[in-house]
Protein backbone atom coordinates (compact mmCIF):
# COMPACT_ATOMS: atom_id res chain seq x y z
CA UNK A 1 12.57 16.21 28.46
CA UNK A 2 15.66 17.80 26.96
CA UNK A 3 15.85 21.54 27.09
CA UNK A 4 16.97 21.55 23.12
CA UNK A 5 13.73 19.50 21.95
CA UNK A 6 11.26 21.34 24.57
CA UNK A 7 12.28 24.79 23.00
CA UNK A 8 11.95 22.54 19.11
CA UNK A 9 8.15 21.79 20.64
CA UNK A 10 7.61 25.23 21.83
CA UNK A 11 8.73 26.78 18.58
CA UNK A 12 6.53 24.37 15.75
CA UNK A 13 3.76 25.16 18.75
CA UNK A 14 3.96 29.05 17.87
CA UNK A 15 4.03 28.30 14.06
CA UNK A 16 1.37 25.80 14.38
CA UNK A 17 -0.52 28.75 16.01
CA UNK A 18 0.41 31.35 13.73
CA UNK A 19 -0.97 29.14 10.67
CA UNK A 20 -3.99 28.72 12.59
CA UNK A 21 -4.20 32.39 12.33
CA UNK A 22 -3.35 33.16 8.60
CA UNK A 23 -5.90 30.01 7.86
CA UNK A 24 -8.62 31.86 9.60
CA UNK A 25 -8.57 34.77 7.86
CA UNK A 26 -11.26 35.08 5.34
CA UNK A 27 -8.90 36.59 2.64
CA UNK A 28 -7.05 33.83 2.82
CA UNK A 29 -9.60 31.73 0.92
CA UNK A 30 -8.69 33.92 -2.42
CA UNK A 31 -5.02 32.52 -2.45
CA UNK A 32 -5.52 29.00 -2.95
CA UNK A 33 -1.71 28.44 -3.35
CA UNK A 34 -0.96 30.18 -0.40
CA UNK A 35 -4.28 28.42 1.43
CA UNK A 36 -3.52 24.29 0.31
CA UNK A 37 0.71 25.29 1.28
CA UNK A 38 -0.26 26.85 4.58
CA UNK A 39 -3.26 23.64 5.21
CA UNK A 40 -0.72 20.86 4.11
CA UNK A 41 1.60 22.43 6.96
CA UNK A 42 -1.27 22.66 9.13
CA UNK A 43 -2.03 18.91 8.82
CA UNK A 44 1.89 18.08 9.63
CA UNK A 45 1.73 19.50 12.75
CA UNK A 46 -1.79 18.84 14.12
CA UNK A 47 0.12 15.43 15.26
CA UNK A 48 2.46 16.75 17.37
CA UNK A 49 1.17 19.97 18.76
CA UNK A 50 -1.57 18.09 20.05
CA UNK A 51 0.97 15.37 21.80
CA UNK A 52 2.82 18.38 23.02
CA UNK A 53 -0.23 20.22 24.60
CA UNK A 54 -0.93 16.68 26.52
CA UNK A 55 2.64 16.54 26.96
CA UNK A 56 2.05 19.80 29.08
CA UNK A 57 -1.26 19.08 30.72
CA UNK A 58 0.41 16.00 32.29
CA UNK A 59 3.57 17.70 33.43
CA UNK A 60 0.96 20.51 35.50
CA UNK A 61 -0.96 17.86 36.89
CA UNK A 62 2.28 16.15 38.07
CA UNK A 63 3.18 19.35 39.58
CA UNK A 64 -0.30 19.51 41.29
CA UNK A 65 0.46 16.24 42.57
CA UNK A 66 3.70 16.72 44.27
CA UNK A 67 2.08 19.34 46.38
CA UNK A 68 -0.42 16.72 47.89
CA UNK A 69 2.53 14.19 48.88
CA UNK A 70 3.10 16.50 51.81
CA UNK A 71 -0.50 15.97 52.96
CA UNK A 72 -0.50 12.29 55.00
CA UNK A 73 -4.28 11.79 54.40
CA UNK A 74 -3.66 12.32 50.66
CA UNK A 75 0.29 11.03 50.41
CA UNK A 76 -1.01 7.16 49.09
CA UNK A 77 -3.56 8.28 46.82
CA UNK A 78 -1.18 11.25 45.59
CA UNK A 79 1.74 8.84 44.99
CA UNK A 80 -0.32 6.67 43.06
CA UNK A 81 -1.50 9.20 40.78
CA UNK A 82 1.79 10.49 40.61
CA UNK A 83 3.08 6.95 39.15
CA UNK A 84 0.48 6.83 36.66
CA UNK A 85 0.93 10.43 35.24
CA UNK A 86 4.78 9.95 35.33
CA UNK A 87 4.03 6.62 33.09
CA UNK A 88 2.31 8.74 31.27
CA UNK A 89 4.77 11.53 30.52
CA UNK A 90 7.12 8.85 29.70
CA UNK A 91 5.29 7.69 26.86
CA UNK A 92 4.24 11.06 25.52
CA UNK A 93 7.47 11.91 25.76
CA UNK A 94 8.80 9.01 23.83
CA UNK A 95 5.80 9.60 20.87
CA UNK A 96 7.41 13.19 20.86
CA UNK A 97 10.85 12.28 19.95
CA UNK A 98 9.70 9.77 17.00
CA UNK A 99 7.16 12.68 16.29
CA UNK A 100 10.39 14.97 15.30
CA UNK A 101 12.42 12.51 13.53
CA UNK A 102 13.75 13.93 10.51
CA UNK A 103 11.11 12.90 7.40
CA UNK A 104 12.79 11.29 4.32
CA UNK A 105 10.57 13.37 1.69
CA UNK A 106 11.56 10.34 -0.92
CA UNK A 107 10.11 7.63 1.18
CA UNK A 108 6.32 8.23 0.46
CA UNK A 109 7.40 8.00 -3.74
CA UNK A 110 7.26 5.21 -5.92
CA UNK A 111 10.61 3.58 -6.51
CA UNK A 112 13.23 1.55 -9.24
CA UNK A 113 14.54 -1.46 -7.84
CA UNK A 114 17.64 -2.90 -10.04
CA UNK A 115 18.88 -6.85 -9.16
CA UNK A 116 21.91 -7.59 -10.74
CA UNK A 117 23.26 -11.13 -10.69
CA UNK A 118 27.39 -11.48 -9.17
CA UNK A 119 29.48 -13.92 -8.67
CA UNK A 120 27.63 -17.49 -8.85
CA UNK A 121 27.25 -17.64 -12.73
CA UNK A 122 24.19 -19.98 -13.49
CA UNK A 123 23.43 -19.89 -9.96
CA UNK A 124 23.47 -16.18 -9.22
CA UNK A 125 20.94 -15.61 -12.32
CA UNK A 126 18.41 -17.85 -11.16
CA UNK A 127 18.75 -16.24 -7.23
CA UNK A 128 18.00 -12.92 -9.15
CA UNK A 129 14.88 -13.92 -10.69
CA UNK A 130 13.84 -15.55 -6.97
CA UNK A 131 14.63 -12.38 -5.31
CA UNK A 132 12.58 -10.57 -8.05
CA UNK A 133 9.41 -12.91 -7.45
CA UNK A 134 9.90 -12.40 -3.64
CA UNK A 135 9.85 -8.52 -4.15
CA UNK A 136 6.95 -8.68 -6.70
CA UNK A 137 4.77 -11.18 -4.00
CA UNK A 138 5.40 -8.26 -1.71
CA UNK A 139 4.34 -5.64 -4.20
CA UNK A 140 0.71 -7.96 -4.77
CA UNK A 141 0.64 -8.28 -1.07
CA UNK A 142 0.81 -4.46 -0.64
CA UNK A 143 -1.72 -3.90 -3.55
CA UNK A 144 1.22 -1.90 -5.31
CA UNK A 145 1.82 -2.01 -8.95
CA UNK A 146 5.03 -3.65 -10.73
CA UNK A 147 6.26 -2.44 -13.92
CA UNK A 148 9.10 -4.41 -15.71
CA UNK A 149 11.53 -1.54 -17.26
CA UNK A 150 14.27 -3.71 -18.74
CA UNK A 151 15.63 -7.07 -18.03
CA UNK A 152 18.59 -9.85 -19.79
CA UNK A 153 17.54 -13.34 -18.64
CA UNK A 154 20.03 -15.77 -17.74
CA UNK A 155 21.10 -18.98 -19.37
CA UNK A 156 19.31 -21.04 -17.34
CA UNK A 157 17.00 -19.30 -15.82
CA UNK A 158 16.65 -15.85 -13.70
CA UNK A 159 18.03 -12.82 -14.66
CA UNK A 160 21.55 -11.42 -15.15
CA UNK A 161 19.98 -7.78 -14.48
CA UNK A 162 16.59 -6.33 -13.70
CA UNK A 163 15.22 -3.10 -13.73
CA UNK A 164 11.59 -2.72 -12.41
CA UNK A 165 9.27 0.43 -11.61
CA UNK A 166 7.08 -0.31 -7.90
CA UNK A 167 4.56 2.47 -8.49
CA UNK A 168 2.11 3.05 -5.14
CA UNK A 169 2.16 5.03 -1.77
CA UNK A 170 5.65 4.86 0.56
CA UNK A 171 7.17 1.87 -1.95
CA UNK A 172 10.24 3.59 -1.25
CA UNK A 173 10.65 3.93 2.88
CA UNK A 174 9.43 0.52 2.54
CA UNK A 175 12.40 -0.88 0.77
CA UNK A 176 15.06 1.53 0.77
CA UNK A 177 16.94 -0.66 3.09
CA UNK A 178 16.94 -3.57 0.58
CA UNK A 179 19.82 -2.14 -1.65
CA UNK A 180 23.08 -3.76 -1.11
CA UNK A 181 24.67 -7.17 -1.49
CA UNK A 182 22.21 -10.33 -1.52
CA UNK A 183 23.65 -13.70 -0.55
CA UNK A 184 23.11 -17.16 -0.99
CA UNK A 185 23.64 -20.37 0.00
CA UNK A 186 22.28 -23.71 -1.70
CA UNK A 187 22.73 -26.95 -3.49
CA UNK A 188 21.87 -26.01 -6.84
CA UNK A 189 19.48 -28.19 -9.31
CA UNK A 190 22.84 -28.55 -11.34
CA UNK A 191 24.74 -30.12 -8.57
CA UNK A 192 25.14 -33.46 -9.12
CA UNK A 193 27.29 -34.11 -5.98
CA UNK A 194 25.41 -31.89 -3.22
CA UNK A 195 27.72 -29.31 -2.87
CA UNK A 196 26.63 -26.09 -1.30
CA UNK A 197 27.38 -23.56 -3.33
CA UNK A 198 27.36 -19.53 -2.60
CA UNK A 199 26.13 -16.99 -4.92
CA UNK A 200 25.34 -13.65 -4.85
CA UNK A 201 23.14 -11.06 -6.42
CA UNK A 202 23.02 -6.75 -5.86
CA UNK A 203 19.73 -4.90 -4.95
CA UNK A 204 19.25 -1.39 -5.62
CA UNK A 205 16.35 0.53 -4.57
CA UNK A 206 15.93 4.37 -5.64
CA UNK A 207 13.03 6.60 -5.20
CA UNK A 208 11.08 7.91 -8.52
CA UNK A 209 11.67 11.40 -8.68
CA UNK A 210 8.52 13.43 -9.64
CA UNK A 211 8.33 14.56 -13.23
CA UNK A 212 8.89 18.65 -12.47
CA UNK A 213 12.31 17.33 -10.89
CA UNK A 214 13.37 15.82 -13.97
CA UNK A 215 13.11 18.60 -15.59
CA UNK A 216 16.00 19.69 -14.45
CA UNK A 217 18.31 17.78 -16.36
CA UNK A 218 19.94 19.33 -19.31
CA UNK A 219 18.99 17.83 -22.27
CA UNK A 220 22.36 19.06 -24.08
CA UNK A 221 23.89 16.84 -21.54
CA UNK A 222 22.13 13.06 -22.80
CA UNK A 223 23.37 11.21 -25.62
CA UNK A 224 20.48 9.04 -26.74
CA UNK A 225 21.27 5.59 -28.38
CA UNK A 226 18.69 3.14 -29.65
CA UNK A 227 18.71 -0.31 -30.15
CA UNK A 228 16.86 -3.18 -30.79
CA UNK A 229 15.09 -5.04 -28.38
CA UNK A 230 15.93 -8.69 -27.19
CA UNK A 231 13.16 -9.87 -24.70
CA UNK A 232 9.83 -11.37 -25.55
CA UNK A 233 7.20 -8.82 -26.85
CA UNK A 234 6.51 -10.69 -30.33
CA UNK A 235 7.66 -9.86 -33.99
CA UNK A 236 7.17 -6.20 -33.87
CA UNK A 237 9.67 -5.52 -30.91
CA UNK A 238 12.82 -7.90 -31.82
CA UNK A 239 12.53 -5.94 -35.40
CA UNK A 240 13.01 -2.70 -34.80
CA UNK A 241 15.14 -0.50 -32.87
CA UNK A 242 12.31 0.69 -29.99
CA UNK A 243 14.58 0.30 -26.93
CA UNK A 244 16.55 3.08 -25.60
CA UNK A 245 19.94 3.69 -24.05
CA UNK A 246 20.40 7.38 -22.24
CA UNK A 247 24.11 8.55 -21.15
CA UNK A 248 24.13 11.12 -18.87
CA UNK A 249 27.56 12.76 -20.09
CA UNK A 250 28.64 14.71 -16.93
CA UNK A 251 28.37 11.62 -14.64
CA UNK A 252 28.33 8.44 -16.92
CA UNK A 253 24.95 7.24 -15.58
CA UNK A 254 23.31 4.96 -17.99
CA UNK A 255 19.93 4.12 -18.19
CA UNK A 256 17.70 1.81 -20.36
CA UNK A 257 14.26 0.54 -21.26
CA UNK A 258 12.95 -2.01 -23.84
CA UNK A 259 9.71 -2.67 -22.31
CA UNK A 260 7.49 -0.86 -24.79
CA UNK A 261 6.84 -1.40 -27.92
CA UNK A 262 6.61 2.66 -28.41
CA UNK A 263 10.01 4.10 -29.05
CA UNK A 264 8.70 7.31 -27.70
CA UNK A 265 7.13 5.50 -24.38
CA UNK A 266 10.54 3.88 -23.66
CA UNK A 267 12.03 7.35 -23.60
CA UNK A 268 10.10 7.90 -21.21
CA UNK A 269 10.73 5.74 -18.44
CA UNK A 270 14.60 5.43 -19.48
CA UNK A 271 14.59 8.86 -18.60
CA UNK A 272 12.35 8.64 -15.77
CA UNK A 273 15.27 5.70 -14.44
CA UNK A 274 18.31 8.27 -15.59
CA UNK A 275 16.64 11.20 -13.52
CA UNK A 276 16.10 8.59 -10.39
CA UNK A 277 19.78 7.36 -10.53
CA UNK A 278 21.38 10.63 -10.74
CA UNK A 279 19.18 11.80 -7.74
CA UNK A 280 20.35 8.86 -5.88
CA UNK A 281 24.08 9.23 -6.62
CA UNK A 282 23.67 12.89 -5.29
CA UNK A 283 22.05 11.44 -2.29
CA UNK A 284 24.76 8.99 -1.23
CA UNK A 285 27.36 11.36 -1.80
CA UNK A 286 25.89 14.02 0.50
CA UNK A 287 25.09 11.10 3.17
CA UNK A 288 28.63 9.41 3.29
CA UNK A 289 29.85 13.21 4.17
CA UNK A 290 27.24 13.64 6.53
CA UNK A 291 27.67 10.19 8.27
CA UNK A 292 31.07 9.52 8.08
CA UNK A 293 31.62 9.82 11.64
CA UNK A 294 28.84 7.30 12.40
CA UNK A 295 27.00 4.24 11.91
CA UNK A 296 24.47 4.24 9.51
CA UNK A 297 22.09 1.54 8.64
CA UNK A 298 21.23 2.59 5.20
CA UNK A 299 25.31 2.17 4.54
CA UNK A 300 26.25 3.72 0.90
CA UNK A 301 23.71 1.65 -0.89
CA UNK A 302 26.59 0.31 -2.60
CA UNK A 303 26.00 -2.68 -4.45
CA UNK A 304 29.70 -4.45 -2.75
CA UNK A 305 27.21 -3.74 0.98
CA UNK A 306 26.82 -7.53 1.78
CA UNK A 307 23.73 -6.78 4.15
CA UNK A 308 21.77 -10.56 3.82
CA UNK A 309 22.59 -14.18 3.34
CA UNK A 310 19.99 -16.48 2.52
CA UNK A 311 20.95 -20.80 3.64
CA UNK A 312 18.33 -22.64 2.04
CA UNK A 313 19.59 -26.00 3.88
CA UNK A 314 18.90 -24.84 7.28
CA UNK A 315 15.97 -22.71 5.96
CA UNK A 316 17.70 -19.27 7.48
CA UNK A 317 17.99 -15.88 6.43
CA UNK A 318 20.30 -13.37 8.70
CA UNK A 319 20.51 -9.62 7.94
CA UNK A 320 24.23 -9.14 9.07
CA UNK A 321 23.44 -5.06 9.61
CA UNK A 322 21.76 -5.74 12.75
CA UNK A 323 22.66 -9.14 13.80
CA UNK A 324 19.17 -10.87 13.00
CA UNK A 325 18.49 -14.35 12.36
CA UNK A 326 15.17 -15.82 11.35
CA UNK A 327 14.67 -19.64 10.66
CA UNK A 328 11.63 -18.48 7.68
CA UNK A 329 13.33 -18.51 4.58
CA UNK A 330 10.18 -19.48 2.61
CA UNK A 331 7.81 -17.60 3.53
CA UNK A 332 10.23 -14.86 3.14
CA UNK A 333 10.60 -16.18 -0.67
CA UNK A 334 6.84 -16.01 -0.73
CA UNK A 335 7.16 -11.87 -0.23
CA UNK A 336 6.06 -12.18 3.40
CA UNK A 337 9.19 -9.34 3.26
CA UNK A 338 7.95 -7.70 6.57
CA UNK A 339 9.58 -10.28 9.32
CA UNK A 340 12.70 -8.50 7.87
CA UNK A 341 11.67 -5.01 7.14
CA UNK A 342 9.96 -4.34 10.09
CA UNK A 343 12.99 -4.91 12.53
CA UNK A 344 15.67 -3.29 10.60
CA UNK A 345 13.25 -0.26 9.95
CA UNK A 346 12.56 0.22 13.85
CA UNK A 347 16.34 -0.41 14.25
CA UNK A 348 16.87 2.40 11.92
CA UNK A 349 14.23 4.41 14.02
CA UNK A 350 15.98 3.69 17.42
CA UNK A 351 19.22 4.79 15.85
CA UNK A 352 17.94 8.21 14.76
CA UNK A 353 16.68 8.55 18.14
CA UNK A 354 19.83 8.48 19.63
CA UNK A 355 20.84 10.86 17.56
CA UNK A 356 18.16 13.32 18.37
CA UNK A 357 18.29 12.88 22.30
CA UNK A 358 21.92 13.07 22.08
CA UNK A 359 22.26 16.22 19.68
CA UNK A 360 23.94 19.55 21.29
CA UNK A 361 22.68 22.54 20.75
């Protein structure tokens, strides 16, 4: 193990101690702030102090072992034992390093996920509205909740932009690695000839911010438009002006929501969006400084990030970040969303690994 993570162990060991401690104290029990802050800590590092203290108990019987390989009545039996306690460490020691991986605090949270058709016209409307089914199969699939914010249909079908809230537990390190550029490749129904045609649509996906975060924004810096509303939702909706359009000033962020019939309910989760965005654009302006110098699967997020393309004829989707090719477009379309999640998440994993084992100190 590297000197740099054993001394990372040895310190979260003596705070995981020290809580222990503090917990035990029957005073403590009269600060229930202090007590559920100090037991939410407590339950973050059972985990890995536990790994770490059979990290250790392996490593002395190793030790023990080498002593017996002098011994010649003992040497085969030792060196066996040896082997399988060396496995051992190896695997401990593995579990360890993905134990300290830096924690995205925004991947357990709910998120927005925005699909805006590009270049395709027709075509790139209607590939929104499939990649919008395909997210909302995986959503039913994962017993999370959908919530349609706002949305302009296309033409023919689709959408030229939606906006939707996934409400439920770790929506967001779920998907996070969905935003970028979507593309496709397809004869469309309007095709008389057979042509394959290429389209594309943008993904988004930003974590909800809790409501005591958006709190933070200053009010004095929204201008607050309504308008009226031009989706389905009956006579009530497309006759008065219940949708709502927030500006942040400072930044230009926009954000809108015509769902509700409530003017005051739309508010609401505009500003819910607004608050998400501007977290987000903070985000990706403090991670291109911070990864710069290196590759980074998440990329920018930027919508122009052409990360999948999608070939209907030979039934093939390839995620061009990490060079994978899967011949199950449809039950991809169906939301079975993992066969492409779960590589590109444990590629992400590997990569931060790296980056811990090969950290100076």
């Amino acid at each position: 193990m590297k000197q740099s993570i054993f001394i990372r162990l040895e310190t979260l060991q003596e705070r995981y101690e020290e809580i222990e401690s503090l917990l035990s104290n029957k005073n403590m029990i009269h600060n229930q702030e202090t007590f559920c802050i100090l037991s939410r800590e407590h339950a973050q590092l059972t985990k890995i102090i536990n790994c770490f203290y059979q990290w250790k108990k392996t490593n002395k019987n190793i030790t023990d072992i080498k002593v017996l390989l002098d011994d010649h009545e003992m040497h085969n039996m030792a060196q066996e034992e040896l082997k399988l306690f060396q496995d051992r460490l190896a695997l401990l020691e593995t579990e360890l390093s993905l134990l300290l991986l830096p924690k995205d605090i925004d991947d357990q949270r709910s998120c927005f996920i925005e699909i805006h058709a590009g270049t395709g016209g027709h075509e790139a409307a209607i590939f929104a509205g499939d990649l919008f089914r395909m997210y909302n199969r995986y959503a039913e699939m994962r017993h999370w909740k959908v919530e349609i914010i706002t949305y302009n249909e296309g033409e023919q079908g689709g959408y030229k932009e939606i906006t939707a809230r996934i409400i439920g537990n770790g929506v967001y390190g779920a998907l996070k690695f969905e935003s970028g550029g979507h593309r496709v490749q397809r004869v469309p129904e309007t095709e008389s000839q057979g042509r394959v045609h290429t389209s594309s649509c943008s993904v988004a996906v930003i974590p909800e911010l809790p409501e005591a975060e958006l709190s933070k924004i200053n009010l004095s810096d929204l201008r607050i438009d309504t308008f009226r509303s031009s989706g389905a939702g009956g006579q009530h909706v497309n006759t008065t002006d219940s949708a709502i359009r927030i500006t942040h000033l400072p930044t230009g962020i926009v954000a809108e929501c015509q769902d509700e019939r409530s003017q005051h309910k739309n508010k609401a989760k505009a500003l819910a969006v607004l608050g998400a965005r501007i977290h987000a654009a903070e985000k990706e302006k403090y991670q291109t400084i911070k990864n710069c110098t290196r590759r980074n699967l998440l990329g920018t997020g930027d919508r122009s990030d052409r990360i999948r393309t999608y070939n209907f004829s030979q039934s093939r989707i390839t995620d061009h970040r990490i060079n994978l090719t899967v011949y199950r477009l449809e039950e991809t379309m169906e939301g079975k969303l993992d066969i492409l999640i779960k590589p590109i998440s444990q590629e992400y994993q590997a990569e931060q690994l790296s980056n811990l084992v090969n950290e100076k100190n």
